[in-house]
PDB file of N, CA and C in Angstrom:
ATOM      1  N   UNK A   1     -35.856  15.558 -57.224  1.00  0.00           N
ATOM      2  CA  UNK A   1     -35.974  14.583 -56.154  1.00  0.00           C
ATOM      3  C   UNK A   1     -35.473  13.197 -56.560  1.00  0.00           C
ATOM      4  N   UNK A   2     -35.691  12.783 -57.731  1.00  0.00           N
ATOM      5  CA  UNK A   2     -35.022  11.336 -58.173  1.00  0.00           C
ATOM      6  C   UNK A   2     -34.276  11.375 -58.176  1.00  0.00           C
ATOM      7  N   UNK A   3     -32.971  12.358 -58.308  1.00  0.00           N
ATOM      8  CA  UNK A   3     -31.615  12.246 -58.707  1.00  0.00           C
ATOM      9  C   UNK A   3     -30.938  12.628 -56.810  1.00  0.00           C
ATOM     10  N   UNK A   4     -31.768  13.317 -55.817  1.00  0.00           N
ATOM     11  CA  UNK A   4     -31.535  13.203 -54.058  1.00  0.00           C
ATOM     12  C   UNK A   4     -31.493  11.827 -53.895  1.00  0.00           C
ATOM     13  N   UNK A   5     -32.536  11.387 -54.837  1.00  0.00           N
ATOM     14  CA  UNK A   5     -32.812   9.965 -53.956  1.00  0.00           C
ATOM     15  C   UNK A   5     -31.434   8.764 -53.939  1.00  0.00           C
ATOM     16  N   UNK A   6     -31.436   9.067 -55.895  1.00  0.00           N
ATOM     17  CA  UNK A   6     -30.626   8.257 -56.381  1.00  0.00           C
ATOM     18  C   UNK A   6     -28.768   8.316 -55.323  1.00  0.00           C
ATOM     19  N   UNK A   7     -28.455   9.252 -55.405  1.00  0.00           N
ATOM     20  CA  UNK A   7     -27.459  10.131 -54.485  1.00  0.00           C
ATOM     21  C   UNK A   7     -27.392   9.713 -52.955  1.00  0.00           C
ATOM     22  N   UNK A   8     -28.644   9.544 -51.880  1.00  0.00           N
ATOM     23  CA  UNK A   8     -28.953   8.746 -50.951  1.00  0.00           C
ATOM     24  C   UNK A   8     -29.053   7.655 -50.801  1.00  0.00           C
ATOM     25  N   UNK A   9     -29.545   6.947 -52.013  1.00  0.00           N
ATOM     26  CA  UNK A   9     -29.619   5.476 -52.289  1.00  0.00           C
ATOM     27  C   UNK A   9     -28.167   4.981 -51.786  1.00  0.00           C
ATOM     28  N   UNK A  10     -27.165   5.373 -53.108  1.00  0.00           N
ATOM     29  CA  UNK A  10     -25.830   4.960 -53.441  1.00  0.00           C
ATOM     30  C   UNK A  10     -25.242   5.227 -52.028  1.00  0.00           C
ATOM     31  N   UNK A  11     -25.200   6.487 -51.266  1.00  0.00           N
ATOM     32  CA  UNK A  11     -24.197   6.731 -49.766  1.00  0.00           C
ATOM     33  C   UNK A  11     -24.641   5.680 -49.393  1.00  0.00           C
ATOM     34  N   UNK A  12     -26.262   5.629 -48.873  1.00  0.00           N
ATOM     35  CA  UNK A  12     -26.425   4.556 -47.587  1.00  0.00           C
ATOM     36  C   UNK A  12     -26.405   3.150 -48.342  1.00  0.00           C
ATOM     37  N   UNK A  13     -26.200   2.557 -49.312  1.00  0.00           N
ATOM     38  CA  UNK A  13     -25.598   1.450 -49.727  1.00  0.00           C
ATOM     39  C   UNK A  13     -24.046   1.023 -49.546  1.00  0.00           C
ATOM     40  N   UNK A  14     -23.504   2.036 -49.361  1.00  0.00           N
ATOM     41  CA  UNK A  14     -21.747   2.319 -49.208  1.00  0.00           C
ATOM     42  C   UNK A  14     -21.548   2.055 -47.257  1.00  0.00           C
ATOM     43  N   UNK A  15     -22.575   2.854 -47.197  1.00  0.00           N
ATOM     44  CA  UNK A  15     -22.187   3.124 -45.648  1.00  0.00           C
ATOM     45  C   UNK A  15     -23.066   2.428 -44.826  1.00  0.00           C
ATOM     46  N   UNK A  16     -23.737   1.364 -45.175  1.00  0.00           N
ATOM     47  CA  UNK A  16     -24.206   0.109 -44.655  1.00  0.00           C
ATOM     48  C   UNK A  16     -25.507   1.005 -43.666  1.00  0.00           C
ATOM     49  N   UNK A  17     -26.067   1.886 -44.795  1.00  0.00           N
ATOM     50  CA  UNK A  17     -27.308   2.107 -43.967  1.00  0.00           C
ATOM     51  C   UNK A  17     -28.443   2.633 -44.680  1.00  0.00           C
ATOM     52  N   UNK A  18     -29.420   2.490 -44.205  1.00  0.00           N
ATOM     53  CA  UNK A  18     -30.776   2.992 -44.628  1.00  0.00           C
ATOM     54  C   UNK A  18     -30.339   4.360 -45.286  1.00  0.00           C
ATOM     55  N   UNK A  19     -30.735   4.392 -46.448  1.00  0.00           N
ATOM     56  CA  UNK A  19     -30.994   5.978 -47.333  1.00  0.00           C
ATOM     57  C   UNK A  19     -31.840   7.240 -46.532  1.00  0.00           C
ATOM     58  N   UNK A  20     -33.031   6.715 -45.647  1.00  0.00           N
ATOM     59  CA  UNK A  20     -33.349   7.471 -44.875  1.00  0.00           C
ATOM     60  C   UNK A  20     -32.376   8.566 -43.913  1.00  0.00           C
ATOM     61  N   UNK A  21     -31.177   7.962 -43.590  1.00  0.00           N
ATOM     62  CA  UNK A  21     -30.198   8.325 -43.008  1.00  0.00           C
ATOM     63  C   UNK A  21     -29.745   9.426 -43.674  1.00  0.00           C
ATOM     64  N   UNK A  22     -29.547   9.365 -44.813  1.00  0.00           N
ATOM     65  CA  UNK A  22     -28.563  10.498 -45.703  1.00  0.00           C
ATOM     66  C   UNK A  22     -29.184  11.675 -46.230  1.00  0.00           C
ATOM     67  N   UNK A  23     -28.302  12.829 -45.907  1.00  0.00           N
ATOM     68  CA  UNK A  23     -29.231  13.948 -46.109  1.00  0.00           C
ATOM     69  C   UNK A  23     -27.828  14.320 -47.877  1.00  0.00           C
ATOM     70  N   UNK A  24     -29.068  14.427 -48.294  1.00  0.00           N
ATOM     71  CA  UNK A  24     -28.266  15.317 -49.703  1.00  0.00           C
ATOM     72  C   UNK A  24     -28.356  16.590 -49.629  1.00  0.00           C
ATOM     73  N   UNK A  25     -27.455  17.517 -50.200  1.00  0.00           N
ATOM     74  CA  UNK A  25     -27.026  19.085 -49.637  1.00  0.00           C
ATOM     75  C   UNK A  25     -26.092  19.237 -51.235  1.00  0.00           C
ATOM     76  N   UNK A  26     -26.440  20.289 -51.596  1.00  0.00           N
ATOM     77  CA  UNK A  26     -25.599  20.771 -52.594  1.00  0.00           C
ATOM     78  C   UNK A  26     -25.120  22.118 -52.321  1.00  0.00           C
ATOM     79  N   UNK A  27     -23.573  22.155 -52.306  1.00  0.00           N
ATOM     80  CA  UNK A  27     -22.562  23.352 -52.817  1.00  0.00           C
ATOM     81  C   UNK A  27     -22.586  23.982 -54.242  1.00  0.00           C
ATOM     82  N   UNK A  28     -23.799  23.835 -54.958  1.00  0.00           N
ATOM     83  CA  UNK A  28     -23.691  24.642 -56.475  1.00  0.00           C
ATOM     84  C   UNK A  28     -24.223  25.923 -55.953  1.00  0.00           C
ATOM     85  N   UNK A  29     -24.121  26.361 -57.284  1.00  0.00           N
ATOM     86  CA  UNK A  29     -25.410  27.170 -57.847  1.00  0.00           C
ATOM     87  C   UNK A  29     -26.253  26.432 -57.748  1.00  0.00           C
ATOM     88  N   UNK A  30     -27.375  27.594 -56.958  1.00  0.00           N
ATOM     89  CA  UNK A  30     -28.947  27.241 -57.245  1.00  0.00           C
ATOM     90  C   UNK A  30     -29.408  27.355 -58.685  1.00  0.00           C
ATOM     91  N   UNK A  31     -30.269  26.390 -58.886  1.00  0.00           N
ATOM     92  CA  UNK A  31     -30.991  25.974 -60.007  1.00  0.00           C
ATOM     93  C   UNK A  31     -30.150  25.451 -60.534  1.00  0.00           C
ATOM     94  N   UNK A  32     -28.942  25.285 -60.884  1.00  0.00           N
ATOM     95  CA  UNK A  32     -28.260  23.836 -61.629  1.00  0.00           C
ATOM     96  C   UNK A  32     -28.461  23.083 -61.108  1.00  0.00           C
ATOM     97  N   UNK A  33     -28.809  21.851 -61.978  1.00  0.00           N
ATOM     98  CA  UNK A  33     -28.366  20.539 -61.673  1.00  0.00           C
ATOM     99  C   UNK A  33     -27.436  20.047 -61.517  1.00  0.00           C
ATOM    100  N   UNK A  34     -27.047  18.684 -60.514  1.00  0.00           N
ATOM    101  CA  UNK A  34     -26.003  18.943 -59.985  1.00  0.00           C
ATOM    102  C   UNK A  34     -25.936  17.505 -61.012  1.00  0.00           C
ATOM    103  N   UNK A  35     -24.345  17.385 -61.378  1.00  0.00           N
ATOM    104  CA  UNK A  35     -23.670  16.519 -62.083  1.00  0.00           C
ATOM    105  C   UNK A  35     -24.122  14.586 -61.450  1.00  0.00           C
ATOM    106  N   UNK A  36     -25.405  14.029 -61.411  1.00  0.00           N
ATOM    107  CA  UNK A  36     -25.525  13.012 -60.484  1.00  0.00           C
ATOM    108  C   UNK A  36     -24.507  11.848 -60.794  1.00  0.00           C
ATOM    109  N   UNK A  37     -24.063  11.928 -62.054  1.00  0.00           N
ATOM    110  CA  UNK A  37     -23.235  10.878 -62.296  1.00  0.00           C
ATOM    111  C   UNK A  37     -21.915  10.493 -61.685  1.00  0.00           C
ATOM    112  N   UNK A  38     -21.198  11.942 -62.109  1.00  0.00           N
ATOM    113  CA  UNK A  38     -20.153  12.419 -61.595  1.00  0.00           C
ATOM    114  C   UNK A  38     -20.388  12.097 -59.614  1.00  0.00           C
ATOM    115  N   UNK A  39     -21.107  12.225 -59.364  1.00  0.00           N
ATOM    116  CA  UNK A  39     -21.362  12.184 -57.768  1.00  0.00           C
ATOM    117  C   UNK A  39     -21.477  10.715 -57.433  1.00  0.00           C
ATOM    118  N   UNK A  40     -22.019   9.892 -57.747  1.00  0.00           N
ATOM    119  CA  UNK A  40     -22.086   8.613 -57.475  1.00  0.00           C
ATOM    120  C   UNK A  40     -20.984   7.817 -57.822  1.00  0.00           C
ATOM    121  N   UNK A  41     -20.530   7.890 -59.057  1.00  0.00           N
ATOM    122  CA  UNK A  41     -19.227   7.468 -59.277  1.00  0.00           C
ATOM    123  C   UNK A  41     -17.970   7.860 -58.394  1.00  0.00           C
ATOM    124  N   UNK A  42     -17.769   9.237 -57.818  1.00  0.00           N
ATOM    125  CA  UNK A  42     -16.780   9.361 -56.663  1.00  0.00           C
ATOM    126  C   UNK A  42     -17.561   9.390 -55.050  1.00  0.00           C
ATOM    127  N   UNK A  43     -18.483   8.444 -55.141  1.00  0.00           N
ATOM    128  CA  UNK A  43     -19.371   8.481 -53.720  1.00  0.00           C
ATOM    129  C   UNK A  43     -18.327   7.324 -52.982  1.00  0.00           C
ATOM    130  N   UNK A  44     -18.000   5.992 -53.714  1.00  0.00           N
ATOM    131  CA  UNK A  44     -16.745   5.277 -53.355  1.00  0.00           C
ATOM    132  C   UNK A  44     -15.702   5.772 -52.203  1.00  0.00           C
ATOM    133  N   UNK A  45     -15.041   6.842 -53.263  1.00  0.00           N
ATOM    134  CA  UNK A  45     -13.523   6.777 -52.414  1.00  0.00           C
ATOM    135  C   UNK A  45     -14.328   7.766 -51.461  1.00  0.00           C
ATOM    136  N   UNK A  46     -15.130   8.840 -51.581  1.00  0.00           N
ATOM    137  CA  UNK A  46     -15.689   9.752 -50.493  1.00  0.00           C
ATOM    138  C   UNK A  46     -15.807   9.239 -49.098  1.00  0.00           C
ATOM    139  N   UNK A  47     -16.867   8.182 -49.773  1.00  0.00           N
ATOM    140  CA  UNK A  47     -17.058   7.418 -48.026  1.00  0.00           C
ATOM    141  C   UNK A  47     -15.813   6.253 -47.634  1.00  0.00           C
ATOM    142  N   UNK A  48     -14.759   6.060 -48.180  1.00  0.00           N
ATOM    143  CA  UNK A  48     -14.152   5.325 -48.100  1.00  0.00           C
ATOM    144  C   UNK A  48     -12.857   6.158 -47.448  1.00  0.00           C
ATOM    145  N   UNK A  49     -12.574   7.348 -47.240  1.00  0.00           N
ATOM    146  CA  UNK A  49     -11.763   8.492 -46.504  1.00  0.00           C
ATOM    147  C   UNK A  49     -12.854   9.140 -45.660  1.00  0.00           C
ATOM    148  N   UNK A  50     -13.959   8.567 -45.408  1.00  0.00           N
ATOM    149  CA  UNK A  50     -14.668   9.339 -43.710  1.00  0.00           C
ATOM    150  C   UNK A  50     -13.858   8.688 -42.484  1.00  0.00           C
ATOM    151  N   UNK A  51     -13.598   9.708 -41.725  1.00  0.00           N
ATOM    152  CA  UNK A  51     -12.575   9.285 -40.788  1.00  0.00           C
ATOM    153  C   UNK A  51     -12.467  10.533 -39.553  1.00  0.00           C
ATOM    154  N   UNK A  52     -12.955  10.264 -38.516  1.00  0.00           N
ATOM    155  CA  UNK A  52     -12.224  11.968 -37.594  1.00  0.00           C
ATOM    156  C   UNK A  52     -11.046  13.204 -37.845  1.00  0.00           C
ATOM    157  N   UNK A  53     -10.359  12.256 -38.682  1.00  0.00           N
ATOM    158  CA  UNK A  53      -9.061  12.743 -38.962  1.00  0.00           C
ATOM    159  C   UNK A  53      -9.294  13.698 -40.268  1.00  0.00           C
ATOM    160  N   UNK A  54      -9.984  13.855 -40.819  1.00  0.00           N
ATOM    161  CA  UNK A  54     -10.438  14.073 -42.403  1.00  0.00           C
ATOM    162  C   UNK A  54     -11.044  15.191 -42.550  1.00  0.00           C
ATOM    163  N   UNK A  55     -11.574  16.150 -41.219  1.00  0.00           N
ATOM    164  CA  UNK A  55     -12.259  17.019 -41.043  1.00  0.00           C
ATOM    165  C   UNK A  55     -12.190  18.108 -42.018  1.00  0.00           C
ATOM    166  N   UNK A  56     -10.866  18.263 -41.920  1.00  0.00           N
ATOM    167  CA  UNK A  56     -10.260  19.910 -42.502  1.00  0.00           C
ATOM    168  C   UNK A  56     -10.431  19.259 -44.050  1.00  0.00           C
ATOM    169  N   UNK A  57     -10.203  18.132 -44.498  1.00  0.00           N
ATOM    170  CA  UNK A  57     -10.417  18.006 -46.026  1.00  0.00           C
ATOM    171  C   UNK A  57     -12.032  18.046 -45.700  1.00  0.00           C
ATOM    172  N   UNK A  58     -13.145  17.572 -45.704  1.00  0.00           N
ATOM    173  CA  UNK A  58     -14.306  17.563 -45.548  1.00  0.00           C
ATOM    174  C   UNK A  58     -14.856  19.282 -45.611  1.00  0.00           C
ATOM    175  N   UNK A  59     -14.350  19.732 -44.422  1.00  0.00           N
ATOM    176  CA  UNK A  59     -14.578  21.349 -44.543  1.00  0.00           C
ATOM    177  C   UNK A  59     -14.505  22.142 -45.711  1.00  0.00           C
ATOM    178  N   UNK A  60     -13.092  21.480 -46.525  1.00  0.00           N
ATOM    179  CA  UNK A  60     -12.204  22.281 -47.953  1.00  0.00           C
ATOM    180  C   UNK A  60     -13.512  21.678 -48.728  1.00  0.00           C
ATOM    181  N   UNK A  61     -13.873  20.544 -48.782  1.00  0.00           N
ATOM    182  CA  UNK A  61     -14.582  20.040 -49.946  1.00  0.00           C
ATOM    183  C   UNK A  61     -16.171  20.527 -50.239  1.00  0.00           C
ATOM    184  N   UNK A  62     -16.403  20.980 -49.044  1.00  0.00           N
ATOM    185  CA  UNK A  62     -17.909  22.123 -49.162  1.00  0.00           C
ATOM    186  C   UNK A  62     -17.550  23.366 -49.755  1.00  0.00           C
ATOM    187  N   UNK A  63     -16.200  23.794 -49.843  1.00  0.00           N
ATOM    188  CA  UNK A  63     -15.984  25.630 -50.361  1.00  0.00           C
ATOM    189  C   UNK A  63     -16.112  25.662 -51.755  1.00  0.00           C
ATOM    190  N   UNK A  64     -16.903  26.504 -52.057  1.00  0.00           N
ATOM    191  CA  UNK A  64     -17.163  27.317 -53.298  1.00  0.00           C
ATOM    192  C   UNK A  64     -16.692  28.226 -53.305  1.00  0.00           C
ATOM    193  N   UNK A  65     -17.231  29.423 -53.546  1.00  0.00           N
ATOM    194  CA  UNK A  65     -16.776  30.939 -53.381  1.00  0.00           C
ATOM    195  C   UNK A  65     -16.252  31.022 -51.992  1.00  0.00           C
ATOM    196  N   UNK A  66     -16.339  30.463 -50.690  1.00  0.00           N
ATOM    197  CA  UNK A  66     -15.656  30.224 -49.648  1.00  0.00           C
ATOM    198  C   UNK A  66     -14.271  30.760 -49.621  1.00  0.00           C
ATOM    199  N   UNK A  67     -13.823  31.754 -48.833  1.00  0.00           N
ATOM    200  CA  UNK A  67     -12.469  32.036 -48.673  1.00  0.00           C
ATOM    201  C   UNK A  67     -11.520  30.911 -47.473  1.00  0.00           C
ATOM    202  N   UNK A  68     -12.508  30.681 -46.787  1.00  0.00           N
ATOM    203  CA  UNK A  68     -11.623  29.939 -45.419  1.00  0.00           C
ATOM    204  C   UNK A  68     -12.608  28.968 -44.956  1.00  0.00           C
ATOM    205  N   UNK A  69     -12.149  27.788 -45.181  1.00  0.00           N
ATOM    206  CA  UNK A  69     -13.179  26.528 -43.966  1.00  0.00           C
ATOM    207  C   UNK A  69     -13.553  27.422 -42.866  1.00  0.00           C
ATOM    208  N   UNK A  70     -14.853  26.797 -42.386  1.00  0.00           N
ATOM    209  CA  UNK A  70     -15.434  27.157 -41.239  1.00  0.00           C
ATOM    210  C   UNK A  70     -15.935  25.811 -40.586  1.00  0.00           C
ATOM    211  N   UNK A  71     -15.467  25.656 -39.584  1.00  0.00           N
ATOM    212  CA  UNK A  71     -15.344  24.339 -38.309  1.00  0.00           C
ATOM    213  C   UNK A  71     -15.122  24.810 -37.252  1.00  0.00           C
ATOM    214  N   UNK A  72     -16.165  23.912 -36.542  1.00  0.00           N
ATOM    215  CA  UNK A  72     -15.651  23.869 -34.588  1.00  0.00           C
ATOM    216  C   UNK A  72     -16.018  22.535 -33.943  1.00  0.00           C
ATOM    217  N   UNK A  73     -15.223  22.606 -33.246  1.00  0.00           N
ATOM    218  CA  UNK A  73     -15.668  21.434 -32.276  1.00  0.00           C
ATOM    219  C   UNK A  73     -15.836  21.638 -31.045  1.00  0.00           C
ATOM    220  N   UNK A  74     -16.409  21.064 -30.166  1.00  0.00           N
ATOM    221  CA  UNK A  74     -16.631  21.388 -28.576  1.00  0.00           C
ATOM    222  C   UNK A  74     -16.255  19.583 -28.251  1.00  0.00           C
ATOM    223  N   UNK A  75     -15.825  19.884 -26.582  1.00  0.00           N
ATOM    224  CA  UNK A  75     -16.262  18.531 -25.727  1.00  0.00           C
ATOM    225  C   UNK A  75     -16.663  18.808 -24.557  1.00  0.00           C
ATOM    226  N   UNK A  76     -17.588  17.914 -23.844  1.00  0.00           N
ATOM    227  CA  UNK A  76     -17.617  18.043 -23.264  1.00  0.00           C
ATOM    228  C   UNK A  76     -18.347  16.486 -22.094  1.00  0.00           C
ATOM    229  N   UNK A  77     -18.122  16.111 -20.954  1.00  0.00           N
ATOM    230  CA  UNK A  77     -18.259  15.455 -20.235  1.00  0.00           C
ATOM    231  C   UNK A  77     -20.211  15.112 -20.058  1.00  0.00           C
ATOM    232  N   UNK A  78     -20.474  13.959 -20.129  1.00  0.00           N
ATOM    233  CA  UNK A  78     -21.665  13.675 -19.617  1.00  0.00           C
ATOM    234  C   UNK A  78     -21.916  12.287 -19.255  1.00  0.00           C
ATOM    235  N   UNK A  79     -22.138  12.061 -17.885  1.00  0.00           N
ATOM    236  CA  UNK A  79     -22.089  10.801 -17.187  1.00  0.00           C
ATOM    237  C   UNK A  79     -20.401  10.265 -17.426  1.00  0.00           C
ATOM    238  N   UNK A  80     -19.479  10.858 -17.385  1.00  0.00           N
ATOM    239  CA  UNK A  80     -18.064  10.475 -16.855  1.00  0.00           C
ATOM    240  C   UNK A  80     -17.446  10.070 -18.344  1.00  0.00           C
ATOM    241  N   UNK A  81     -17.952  10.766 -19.497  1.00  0.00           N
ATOM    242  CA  UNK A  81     -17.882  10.064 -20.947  1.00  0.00           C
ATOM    243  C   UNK A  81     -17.713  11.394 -21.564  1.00  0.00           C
ATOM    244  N   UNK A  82     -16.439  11.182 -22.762  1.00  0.00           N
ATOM    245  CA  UNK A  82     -15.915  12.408 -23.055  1.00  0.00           C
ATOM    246  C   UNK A  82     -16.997  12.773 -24.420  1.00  0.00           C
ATOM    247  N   UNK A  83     -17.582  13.574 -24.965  1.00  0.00           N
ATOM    248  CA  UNK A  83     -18.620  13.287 -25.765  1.00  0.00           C
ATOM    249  C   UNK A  83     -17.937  14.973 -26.893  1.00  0.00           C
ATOM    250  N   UNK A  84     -17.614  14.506 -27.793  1.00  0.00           N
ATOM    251  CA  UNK A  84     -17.361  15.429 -28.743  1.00  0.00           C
ATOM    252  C   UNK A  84     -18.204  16.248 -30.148  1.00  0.00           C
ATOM    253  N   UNK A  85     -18.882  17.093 -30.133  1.00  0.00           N
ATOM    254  CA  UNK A  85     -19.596  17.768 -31.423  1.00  0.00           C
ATOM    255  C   UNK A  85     -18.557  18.756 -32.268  1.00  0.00           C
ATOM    256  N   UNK A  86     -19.167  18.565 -33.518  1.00  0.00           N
ATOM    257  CA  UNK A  86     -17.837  19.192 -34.309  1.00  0.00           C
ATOM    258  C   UNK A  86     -19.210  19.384 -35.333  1.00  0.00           C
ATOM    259  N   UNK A  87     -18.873  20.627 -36.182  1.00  0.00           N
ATOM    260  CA  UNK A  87     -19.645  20.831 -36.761  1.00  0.00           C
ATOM    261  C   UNK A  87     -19.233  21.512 -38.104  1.00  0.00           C
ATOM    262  N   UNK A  88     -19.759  21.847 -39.708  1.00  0.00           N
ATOM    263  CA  UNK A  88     -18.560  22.589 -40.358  1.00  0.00           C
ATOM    264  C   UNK A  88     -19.904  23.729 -41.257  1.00  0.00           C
ATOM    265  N   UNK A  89     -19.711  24.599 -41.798  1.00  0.00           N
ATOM    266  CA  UNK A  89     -20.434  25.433 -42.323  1.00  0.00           C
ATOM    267  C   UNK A  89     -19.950  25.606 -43.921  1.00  0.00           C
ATOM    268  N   UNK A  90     -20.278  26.306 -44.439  1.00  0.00           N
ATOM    269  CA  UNK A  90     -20.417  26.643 -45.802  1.00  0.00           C
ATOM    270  C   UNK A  90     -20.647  28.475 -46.027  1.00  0.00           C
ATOM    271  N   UNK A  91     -19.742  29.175 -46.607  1.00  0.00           N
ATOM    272  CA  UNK A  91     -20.317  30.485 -46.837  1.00  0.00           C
ATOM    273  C   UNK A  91     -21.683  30.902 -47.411  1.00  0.00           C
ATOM    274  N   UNK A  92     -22.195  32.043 -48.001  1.00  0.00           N
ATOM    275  CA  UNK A  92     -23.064  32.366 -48.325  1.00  0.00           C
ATOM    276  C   UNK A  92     -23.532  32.784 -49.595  1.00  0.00           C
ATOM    277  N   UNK A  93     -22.135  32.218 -50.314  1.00  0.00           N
ATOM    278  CA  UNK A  93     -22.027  33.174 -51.678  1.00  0.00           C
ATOM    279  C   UNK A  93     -22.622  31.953 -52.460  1.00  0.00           C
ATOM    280  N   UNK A  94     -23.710  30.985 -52.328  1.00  0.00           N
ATOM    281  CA  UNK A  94     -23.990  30.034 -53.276  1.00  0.00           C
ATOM    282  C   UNK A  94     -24.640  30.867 -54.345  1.00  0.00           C
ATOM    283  N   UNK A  95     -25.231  31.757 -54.413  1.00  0.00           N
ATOM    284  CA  UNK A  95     -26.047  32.168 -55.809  1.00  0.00           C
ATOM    285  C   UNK A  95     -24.943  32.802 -56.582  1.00  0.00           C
ATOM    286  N   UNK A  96     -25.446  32.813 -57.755  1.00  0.00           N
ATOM    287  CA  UNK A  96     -23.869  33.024 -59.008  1.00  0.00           C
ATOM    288  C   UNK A  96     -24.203  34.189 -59.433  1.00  0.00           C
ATOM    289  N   UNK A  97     -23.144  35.308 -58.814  1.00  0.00           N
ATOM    290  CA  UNK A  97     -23.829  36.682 -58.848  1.00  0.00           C
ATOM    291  C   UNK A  97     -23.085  36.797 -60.193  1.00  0.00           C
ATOM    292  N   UNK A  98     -24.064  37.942 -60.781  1.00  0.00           N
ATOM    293  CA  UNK A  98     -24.045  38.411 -62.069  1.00  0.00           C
ATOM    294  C   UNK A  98     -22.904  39.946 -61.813  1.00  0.00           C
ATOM    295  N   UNK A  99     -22.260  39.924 -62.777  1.00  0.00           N
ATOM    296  CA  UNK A  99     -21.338  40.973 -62.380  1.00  0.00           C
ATOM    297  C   UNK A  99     -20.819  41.510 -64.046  1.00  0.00           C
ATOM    298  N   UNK A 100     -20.620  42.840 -64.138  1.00  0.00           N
ATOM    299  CA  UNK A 100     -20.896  43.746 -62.875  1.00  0.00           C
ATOM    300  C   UNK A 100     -22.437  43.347 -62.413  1.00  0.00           C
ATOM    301  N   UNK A 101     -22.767  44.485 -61.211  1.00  0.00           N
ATOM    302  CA  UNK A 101     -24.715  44.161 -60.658  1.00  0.00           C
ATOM    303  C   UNK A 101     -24.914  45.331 -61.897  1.00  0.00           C
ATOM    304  N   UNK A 102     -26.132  44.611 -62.089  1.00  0.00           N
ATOM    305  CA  UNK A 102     -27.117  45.801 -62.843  1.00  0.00           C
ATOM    306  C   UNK A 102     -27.818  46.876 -61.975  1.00  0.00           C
TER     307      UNK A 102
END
């Protein structure tokens, strides 16, 4: 939890907002720790390329064992206002299978 926090701290200091705001999410392996240093130090240029346009890199940058980004977007109209959700996923292969299986 200190090292979520630390990780939330640093985004919503970047992105001019309350840490409450930021959800931390890791693409490892479960039970590693995730590199916090390494993460805060490229938290910079990260939030500094958030942009609509950036999606499909954003999507690439969640894949692990992932064969293909997974993204959608919808629009749709409410009160005469074009209102867009876009959303991106992550495969399922986060645990670090042992191979061959026993």
């Amino acid at each position: 939890m200190p090292d979520a926090r630390e990780m939330a701290r640093r985004a919503g200091e970047l992105l001019n907002i309350t840490e409450d705001y930021v959800l931390v999410a890791s693409t490892g392996v479960i039970g590693v720790p995730l590199p916090v240093e390494k993460i805060t130090s490229a938290t910079p240029a990260a939030t500094a390329s958030l942009s609509k346009e950036n999606h499909a890199a954003a999507s690439q940058a969640i894949m692990t064992t992932d064969l293909v980004p997974k993204e959608y977007a919808v629009q749709l109209i409410i009160k005469d206002q074009i209102i867009t959700i876009g959303g991106m996923a992550k495969g399922s292969g986060m645990i670090h299978p042992i191979w061959p299986p026993c």
